[in-house]
PDB file of N, CA and C in Angstrom:
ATOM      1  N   UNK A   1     -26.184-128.137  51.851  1.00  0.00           N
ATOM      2  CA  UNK A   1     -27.154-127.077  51.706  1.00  0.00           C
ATOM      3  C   UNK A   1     -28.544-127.690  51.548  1.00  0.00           C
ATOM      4  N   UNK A   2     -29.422-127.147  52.039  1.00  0.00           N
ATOM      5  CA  UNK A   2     -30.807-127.613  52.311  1.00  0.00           C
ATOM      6  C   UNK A   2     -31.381-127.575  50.621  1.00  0.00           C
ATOM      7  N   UNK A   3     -31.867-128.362  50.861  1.00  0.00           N
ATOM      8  CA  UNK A   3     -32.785-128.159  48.977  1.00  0.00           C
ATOM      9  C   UNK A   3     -34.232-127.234  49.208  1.00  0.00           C
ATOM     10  N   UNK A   4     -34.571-126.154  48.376  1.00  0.00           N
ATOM     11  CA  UNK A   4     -35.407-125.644  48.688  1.00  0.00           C
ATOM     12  C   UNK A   4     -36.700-126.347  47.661  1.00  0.00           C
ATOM     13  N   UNK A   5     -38.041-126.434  48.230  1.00  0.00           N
ATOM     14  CA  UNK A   5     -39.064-126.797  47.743  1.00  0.00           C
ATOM     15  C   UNK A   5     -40.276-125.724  47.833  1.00  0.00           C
ATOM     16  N   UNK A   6     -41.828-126.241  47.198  1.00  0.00           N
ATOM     17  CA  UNK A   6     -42.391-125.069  47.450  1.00  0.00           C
ATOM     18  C   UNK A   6     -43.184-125.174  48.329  1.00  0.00           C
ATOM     19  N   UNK A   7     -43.595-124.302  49.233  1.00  0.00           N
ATOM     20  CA  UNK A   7     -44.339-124.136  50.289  1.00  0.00           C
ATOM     21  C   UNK A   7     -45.124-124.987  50.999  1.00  0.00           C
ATOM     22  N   UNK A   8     -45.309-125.893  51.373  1.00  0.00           N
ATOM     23  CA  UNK A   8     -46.085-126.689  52.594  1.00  0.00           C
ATOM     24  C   UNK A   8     -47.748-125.968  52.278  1.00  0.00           C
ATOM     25  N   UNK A   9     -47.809-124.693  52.755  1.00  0.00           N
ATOM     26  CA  UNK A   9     -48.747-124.046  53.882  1.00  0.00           C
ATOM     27  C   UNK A   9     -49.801-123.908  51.824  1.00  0.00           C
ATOM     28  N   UNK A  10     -49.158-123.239  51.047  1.00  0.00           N
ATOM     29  CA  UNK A  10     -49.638-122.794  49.280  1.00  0.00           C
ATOM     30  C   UNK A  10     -50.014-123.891  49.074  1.00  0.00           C
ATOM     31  N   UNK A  11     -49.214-125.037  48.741  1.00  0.00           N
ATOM     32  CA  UNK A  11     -49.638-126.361  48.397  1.00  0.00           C
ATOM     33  C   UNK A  11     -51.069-126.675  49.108  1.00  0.00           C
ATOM     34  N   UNK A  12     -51.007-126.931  49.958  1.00  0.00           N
ATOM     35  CA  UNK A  12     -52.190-126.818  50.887  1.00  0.00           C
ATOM     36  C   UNK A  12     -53.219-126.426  50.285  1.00  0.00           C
ATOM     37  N   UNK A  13     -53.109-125.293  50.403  1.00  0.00           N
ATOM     38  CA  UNK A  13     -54.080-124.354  50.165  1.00  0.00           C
ATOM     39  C   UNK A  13     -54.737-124.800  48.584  1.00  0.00           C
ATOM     40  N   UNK A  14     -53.788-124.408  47.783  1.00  0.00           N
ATOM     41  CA  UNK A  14     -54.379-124.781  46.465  1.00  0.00           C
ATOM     42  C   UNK A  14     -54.972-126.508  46.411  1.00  0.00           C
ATOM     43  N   UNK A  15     -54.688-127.001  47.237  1.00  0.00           N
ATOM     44  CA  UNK A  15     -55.336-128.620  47.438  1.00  0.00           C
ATOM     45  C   UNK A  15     -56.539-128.274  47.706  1.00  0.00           C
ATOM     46  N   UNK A  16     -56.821-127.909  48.582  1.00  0.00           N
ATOM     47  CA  UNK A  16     -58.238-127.627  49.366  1.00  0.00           C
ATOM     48  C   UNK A  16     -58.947-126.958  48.712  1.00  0.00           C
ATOM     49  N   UNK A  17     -58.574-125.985  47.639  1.00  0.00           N
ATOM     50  CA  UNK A  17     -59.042-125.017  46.892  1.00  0.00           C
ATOM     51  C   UNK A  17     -59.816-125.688  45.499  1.00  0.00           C
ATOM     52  N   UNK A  18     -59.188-126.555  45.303  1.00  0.00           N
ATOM     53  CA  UNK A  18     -59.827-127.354  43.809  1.00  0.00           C
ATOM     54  C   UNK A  18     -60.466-128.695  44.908  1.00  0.00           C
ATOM     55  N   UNK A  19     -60.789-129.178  45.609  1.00  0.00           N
ATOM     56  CA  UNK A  19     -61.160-130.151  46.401  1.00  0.00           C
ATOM     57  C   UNK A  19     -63.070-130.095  46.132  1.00  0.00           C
ATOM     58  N   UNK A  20     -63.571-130.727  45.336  1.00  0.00           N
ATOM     59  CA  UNK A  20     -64.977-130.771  45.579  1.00  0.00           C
ATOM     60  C   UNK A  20     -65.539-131.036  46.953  1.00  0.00           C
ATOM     61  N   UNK A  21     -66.596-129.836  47.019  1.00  0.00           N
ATOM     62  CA  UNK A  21     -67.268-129.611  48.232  1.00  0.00           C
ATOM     63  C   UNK A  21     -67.700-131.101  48.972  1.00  0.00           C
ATOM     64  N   UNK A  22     -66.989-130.714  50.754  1.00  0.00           N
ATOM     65  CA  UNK A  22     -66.940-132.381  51.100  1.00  0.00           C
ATOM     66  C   UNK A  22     -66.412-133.124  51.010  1.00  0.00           C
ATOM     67  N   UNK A  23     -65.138-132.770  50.470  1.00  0.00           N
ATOM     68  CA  UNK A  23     -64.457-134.156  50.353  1.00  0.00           C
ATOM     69  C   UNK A  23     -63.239-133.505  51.033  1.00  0.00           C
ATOM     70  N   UNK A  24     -62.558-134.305  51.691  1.00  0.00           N
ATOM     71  CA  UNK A  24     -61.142-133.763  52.100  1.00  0.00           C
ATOM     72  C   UNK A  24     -60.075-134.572  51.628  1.00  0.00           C
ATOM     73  N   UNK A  25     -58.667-134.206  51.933  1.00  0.00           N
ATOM     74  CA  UNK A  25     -57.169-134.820  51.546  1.00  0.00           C
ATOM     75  C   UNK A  25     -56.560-135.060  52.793  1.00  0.00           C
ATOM     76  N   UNK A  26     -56.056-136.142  52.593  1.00  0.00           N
ATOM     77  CA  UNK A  26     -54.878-136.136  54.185  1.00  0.00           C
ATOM     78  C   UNK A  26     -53.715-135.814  54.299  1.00  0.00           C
ATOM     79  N   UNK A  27     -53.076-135.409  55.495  1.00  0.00           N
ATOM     80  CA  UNK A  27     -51.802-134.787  54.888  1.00  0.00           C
ATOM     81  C   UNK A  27     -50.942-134.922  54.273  1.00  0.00           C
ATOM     82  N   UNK A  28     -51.014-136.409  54.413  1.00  0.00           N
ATOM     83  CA  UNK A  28     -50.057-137.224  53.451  1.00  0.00           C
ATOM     84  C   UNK A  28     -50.337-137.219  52.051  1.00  0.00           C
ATOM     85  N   UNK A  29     -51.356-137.530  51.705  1.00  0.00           N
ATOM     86  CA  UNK A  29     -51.652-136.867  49.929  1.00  0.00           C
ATOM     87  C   UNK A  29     -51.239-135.606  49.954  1.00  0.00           C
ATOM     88  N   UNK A  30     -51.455-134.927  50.615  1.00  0.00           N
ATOM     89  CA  UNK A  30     -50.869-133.211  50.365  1.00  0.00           C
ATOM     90  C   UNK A  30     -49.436-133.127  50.353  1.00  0.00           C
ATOM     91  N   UNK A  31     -48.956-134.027  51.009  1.00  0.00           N
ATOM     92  CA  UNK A  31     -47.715-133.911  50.664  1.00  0.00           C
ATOM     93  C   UNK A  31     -46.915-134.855  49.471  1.00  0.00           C
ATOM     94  N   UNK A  32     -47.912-135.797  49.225  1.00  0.00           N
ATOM     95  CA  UNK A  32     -47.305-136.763  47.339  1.00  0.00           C
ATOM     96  C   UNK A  32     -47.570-135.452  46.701  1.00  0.00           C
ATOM     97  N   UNK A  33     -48.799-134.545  46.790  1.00  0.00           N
ATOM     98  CA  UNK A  33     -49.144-133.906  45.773  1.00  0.00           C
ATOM     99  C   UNK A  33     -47.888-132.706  45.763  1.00  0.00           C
ATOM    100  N   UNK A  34     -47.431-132.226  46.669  1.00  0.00           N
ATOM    101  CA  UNK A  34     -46.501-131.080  46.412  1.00  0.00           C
ATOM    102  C   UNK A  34     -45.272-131.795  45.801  1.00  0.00           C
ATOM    103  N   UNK A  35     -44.856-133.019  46.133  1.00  0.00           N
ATOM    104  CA  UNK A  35     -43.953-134.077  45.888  1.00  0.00           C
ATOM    105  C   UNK A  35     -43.689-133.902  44.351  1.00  0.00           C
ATOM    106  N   UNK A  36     -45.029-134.220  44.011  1.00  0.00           N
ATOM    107  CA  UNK A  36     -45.212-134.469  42.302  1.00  0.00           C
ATOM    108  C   UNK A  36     -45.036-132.894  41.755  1.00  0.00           C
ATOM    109  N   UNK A  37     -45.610-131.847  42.242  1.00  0.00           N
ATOM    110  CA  UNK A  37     -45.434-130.620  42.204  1.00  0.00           C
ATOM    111  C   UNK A  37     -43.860-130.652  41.385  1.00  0.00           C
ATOM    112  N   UNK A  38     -43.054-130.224  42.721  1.00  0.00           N
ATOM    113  CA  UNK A  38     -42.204-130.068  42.725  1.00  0.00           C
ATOM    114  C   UNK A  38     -41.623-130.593  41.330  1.00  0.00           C
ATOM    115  N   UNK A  39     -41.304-131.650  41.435  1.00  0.00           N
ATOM    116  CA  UNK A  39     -40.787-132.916  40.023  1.00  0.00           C
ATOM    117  C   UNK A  39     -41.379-132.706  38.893  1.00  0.00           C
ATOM    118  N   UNK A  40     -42.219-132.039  38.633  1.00  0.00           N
ATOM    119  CA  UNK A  40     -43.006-131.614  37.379  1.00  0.00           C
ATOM    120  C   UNK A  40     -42.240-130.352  37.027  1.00  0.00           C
ATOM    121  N   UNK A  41     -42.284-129.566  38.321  1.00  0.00           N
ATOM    122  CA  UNK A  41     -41.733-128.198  37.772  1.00  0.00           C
ATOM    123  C   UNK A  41     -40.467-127.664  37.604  1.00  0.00           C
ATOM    124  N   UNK A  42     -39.549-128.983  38.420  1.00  0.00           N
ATOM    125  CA  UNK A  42     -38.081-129.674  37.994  1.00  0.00           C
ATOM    126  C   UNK A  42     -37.852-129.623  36.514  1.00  0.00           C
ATOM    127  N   UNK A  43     -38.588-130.834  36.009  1.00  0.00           N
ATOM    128  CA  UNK A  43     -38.443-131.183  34.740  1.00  0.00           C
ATOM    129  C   UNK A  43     -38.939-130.199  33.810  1.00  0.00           C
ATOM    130  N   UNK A  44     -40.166-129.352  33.986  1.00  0.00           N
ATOM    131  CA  UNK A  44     -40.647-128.077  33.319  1.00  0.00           C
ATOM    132  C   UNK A  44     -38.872-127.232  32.889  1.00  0.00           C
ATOM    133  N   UNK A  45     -39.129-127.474  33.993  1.00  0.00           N
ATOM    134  CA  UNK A  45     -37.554-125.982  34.068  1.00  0.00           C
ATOM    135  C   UNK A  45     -36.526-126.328  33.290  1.00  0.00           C
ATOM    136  N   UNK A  46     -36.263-127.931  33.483  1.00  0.00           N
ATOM    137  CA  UNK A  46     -34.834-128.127  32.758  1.00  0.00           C
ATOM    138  C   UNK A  46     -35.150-128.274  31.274  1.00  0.00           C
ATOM    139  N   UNK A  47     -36.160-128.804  30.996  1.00  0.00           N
ATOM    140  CA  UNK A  47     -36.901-128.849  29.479  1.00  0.00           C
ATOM    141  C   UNK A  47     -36.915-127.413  28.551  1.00  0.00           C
ATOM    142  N   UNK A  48     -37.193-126.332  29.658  1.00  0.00           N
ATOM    143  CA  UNK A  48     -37.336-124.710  28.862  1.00  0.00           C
ATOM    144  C   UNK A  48     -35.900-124.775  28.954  1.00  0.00           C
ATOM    145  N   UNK A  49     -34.687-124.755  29.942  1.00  0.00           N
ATOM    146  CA  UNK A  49     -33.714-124.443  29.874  1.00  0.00           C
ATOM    147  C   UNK A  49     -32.838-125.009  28.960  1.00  0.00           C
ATOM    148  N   UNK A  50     -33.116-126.173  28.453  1.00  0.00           N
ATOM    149  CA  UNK A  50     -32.349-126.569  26.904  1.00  0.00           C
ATOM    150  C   UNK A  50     -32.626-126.356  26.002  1.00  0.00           C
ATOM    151  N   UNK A  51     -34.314-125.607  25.657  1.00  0.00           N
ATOM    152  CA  UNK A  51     -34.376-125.234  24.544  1.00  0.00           C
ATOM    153  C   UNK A  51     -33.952-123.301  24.627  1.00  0.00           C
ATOM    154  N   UNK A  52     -34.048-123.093  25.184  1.00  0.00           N
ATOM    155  CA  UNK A  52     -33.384-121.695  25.367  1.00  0.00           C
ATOM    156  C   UNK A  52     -31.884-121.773  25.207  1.00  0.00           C
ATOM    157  N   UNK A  53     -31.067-122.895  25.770  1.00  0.00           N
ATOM    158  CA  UNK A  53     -29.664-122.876  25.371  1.00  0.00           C
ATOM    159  C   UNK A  53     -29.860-123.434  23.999  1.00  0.00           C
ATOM    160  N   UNK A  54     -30.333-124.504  23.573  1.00  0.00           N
ATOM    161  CA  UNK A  54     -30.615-124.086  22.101  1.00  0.00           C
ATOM    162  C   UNK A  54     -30.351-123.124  20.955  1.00  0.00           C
ATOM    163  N   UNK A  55     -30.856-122.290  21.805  1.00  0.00           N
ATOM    164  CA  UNK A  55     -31.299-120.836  20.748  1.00  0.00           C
ATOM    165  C   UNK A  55     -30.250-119.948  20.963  1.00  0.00           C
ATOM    166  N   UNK A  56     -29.433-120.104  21.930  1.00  0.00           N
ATOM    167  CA  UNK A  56     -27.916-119.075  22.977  1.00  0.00           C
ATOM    168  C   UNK A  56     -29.087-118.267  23.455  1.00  0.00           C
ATOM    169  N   UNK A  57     -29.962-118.523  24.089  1.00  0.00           N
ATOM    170  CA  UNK A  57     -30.344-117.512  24.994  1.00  0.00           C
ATOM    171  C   UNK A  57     -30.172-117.442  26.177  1.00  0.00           C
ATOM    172  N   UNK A  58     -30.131-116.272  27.270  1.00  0.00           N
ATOM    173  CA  UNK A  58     -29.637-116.732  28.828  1.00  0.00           C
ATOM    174  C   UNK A  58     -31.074-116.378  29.613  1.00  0.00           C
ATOM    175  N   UNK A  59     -32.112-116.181  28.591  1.00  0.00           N
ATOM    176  CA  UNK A  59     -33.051-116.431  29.356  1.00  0.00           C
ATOM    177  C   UNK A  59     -34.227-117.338  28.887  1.00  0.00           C
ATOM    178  N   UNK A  60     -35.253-117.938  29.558  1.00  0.00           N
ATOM    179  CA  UNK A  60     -36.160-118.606  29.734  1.00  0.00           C
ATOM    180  C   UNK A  60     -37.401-117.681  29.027  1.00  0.00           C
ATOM    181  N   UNK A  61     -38.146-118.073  27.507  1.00  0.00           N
ATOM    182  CA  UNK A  61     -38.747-117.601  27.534  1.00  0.00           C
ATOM    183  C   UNK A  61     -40.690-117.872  27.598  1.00  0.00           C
ATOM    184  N   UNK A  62     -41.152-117.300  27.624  1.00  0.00           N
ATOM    185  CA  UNK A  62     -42.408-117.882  27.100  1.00  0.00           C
ATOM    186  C   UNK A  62     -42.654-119.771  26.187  1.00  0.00           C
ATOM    187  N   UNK A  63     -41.802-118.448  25.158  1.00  0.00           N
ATOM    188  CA  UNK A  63     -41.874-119.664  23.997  1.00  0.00           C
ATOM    189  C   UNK A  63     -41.094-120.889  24.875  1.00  0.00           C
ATOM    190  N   UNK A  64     -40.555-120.899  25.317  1.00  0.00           N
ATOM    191  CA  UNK A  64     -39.617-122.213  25.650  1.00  0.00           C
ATOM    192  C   UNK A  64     -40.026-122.939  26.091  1.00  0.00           C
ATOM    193  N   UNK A  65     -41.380-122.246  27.549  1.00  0.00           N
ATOM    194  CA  UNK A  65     -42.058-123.053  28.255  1.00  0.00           C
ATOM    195  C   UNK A  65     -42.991-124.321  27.786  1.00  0.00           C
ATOM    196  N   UNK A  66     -43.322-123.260  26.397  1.00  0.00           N
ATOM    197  CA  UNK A  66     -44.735-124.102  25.429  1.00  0.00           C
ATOM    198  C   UNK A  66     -43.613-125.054  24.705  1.00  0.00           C
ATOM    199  N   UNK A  67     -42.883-124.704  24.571  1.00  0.00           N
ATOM    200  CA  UNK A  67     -42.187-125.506  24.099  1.00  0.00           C
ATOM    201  C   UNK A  67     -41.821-126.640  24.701  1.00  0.00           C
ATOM    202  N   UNK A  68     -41.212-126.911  25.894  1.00  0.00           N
ATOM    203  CA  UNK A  68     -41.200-127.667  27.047  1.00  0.00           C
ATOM    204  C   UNK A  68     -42.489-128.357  27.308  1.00  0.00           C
ATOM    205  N   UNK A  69     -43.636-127.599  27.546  1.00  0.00           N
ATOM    206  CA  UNK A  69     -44.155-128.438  27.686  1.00  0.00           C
ATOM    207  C   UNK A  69     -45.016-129.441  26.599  1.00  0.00           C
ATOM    208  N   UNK A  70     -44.681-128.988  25.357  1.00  0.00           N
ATOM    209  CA  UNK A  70     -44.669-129.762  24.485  1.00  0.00           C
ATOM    210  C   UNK A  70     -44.364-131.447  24.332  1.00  0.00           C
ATOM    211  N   UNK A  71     -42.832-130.864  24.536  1.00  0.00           N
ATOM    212  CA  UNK A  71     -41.589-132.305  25.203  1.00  0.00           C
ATOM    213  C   UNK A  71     -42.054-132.699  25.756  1.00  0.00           C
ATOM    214  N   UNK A  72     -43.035-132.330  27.270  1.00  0.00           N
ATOM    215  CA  UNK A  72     -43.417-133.697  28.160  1.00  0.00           C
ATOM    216  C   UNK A  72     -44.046-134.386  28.097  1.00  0.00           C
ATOM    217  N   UNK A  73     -44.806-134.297  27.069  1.00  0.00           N
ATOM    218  CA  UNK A  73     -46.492-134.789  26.453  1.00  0.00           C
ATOM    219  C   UNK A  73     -47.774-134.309  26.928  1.00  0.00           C
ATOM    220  N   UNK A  74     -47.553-132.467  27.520  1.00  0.00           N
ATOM    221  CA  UNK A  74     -48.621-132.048  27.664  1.00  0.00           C
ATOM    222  C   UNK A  74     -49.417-131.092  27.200  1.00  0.00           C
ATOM    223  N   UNK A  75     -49.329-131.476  25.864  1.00  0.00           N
ATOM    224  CA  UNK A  75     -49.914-130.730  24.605  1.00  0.00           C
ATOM    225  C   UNK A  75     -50.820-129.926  25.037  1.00  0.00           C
ATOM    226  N   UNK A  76     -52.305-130.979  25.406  1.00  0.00           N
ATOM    227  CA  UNK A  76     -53.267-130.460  25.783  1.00  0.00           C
ATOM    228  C   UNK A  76     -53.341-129.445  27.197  1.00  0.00           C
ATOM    229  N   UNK A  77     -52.206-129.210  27.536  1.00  0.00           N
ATOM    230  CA  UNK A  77     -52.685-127.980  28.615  1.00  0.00           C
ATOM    231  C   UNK A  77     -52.087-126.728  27.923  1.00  0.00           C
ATOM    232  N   UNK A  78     -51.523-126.588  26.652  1.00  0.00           N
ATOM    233  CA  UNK A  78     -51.155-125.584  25.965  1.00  0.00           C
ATOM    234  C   UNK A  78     -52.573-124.434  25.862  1.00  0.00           C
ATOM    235  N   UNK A  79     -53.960-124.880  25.610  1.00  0.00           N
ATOM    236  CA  UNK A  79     -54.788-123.883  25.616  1.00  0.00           C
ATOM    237  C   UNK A  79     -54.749-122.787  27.326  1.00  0.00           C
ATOM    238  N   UNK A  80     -55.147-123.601  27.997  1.00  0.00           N
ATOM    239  CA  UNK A  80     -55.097-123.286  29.475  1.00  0.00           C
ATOM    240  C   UNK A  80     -53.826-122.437  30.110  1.00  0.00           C
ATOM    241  N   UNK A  81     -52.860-123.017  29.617  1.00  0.00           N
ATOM    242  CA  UNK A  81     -51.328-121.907  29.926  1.00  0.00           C
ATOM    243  C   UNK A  81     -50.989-120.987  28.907  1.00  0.00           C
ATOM    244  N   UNK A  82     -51.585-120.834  28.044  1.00  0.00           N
ATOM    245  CA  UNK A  82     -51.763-119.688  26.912  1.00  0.00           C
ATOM    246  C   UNK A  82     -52.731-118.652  27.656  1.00  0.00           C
ATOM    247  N   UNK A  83     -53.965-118.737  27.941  1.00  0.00           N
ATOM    248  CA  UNK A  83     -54.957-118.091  28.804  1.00  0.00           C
ATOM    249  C   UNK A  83     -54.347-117.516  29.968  1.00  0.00           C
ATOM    250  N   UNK A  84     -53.620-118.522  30.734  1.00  0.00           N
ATOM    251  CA  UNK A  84     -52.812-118.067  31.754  1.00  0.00           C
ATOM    252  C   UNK A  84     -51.941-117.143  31.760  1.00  0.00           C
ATOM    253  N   UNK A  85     -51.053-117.491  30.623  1.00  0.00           N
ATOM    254  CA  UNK A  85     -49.856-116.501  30.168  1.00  0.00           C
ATOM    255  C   UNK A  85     -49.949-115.087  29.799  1.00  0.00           C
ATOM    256  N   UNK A  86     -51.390-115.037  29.001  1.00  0.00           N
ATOM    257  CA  UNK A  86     -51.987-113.967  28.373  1.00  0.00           C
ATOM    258  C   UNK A  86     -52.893-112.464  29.072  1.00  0.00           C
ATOM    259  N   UNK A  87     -52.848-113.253  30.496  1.00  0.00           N
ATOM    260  CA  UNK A  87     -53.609-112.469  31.648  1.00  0.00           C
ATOM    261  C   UNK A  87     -52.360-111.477  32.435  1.00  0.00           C
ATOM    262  N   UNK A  88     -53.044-110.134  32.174  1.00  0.00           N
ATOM    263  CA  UNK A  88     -52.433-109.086  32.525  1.00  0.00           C
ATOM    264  C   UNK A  88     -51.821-109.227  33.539  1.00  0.00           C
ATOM    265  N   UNK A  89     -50.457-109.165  33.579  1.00  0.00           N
ATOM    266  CA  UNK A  89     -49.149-109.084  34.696  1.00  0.00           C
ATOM    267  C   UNK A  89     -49.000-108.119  35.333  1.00  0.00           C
ATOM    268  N   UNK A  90     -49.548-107.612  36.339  1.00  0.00           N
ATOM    269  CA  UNK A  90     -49.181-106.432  36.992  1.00  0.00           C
ATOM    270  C   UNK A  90     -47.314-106.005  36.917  1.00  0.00           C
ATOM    271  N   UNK A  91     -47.052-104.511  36.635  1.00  0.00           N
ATOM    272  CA  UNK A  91     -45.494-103.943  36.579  1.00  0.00           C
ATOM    273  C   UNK A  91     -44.886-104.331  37.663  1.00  0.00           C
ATOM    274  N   UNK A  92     -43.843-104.684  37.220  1.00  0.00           N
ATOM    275  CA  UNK A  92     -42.831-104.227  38.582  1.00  0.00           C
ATOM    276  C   UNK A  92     -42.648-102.844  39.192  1.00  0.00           C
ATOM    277  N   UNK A  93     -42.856-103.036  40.641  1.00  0.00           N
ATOM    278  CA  UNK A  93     -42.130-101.740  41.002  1.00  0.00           C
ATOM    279  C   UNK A  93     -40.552-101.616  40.834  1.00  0.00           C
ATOM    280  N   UNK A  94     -40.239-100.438  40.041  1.00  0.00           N
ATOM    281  CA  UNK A  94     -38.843-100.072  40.139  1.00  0.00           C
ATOM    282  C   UNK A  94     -37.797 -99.924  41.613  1.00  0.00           C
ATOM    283  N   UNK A  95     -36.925 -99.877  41.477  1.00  0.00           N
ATOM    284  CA  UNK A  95     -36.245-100.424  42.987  1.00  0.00           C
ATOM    285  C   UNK A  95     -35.419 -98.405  42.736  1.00  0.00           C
ATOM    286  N   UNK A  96     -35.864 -97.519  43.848  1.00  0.00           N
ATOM    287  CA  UNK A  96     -35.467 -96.253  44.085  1.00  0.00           C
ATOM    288  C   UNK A  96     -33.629 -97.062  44.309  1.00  0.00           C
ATOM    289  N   UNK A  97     -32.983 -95.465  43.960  1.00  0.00           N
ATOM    290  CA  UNK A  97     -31.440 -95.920  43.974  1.00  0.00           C
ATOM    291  C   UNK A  97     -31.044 -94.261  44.555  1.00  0.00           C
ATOM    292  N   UNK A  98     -30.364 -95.037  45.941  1.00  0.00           N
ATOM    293  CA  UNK A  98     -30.026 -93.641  46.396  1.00  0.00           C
ATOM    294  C   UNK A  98     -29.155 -92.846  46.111  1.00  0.00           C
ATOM    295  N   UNK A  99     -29.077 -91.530  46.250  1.00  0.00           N
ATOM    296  CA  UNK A  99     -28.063 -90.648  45.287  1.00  0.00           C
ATOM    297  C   UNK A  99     -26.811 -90.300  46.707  1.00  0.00           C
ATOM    298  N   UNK A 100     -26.038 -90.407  47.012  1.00  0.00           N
ATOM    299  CA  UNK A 100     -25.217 -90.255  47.915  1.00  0.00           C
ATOM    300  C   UNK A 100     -23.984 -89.138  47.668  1.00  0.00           C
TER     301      UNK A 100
END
C-alpha cells in the first residue's frame, strides 16, 4: 500500500509563501522541506497519541498536542499554537440522512 504524504502542490505553496521577497527555493529544497514536514508531524502525532492513551482516551486532544509538543523540545512554539488553536473554527456542516 502506497504511504500517503502531504501534498507536493500546499507544500509548495506555503514555501513560497514565507520566502522573503526575491529569493527563491529549488525543487529539491521543497521537497527536504515537505520531507521534514512530514517527520515532524509523524512524531507530533505519535507523541499526542501516547499521552492520550495515557489518560484511556480514544481521542487526540488539544491538551495532548501541547503536551507533545512539549516532549519534543518545542516549548517555545507553545505561544504561537495557542493563538493558532484559539482562532475561530468554522462548524461543521452536518451530513443530511435520508429518510427512506
Amino acid at each position: 500500500m502506497a504511504e500517503l504524504g502531504l501534498p507536493r502542490a500546499a507544500v509548495c505553496s506555503l514555501v513560497d509563501e514565507h520566502l522573503p521577497a526575491g529569493l527563491r527555493c529549488s525543487p529539491e529544497a521543497k521537497e527536504c522541506v515537505r520531507s521534514c514536514l512530514e517527520e515532524v508531524l509523524q512524531m507530533l502525532t505519535a507523541q499526542a497519541n501516547d499521552a492520550s492513551m495515557k489518560e484511556k482516551k480514544n481521542t487526540i486532544s488539544e491538551r495532548h498536542v501541547h503536551q507533545a509538543v512539549e516532549e519534543l523540545g518545542l516549548a517555545e512554539r507553545l505561544p504561537s499554537l495557542a493563538a493558532m488553536c484559539s482562532a475561530e473554527v468554522p462548524p461543521r456542516k452536518k451530513k443530511k440522512i435520508s429518510s427512506s
